[in-house]
Protein backbone atom coordinates (compact mmCIF):
# COMPACT_ATOMS: atom_id res chain seq x y z
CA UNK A 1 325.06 114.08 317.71
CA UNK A 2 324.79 113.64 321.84
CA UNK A 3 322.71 111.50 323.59
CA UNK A 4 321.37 111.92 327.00
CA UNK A 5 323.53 108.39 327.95
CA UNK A 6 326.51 109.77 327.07
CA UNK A 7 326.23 112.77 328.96
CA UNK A 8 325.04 110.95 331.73
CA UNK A 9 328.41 108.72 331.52
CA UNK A 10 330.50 111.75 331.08
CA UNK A 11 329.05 113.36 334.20
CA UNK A 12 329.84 110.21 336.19
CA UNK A 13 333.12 110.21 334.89
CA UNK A 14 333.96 112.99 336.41
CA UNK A 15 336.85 113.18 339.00
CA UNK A 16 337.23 115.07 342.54
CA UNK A 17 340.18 117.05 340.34
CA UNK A 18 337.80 117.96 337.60
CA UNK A 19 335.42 119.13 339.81
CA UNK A 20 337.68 121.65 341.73
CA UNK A 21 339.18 122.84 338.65
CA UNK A 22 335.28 123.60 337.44
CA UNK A 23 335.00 125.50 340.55
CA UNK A 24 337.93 127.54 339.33
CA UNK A 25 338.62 128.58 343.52
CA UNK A 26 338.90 127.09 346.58
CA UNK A 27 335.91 125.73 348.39
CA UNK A 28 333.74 126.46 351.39
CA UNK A 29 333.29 123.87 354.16
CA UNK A 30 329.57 123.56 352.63
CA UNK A 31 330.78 123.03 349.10
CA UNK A 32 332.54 120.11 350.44
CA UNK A 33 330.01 119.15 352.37
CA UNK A 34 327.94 118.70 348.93
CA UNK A 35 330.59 117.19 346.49
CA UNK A 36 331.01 114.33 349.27
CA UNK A 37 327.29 113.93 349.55
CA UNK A 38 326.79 113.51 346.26
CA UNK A 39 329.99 110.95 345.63
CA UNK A 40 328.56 109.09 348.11
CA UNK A 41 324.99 108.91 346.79
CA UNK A 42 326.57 108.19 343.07
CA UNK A 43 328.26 105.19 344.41
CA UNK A 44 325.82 104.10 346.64
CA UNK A 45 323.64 104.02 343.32
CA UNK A 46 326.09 102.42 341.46
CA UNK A 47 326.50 99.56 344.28
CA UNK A 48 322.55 99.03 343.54
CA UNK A 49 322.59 98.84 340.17
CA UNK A 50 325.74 96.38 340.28
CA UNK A 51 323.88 94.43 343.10
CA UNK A 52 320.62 94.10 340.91
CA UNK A 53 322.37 93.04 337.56
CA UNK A 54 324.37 90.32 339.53
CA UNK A 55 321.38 89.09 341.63
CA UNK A 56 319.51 88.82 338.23
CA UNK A 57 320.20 85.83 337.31
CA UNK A 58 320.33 84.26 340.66
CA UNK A 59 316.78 82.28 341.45
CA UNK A 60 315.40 83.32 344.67
């Protein structure tokens, strides 16, 4: 049985290569556009979550 975490993981887990070959043909300029945007936002999410587990045991 699945759970929602591992799907979650697996969807993260995904590369750039995976993702064209899901597409299964080349790409618009919009397309692009998208899978970049949301790269970015994943690892700008990522860089949060890392930043708040490392800061958490830090007294402020």
């Amino acid at each position: 049985m699945c759970c929602v975490g591992q799907i979650t993981r697996w969807l993260y887990e995904l590369s750039l290569g995976d993702i064209l070959t899901l597409y299964n043909q080349p790409i618009n300029e919009e397309q692009a556009w998208a899978v970049c945007y949301q790269c970015s936002r994943s690892l700008s999410e990522e860089g949060e979550r890392s930043l708040d587990s490392s800061s958490a045991g830090v007294p402020v």
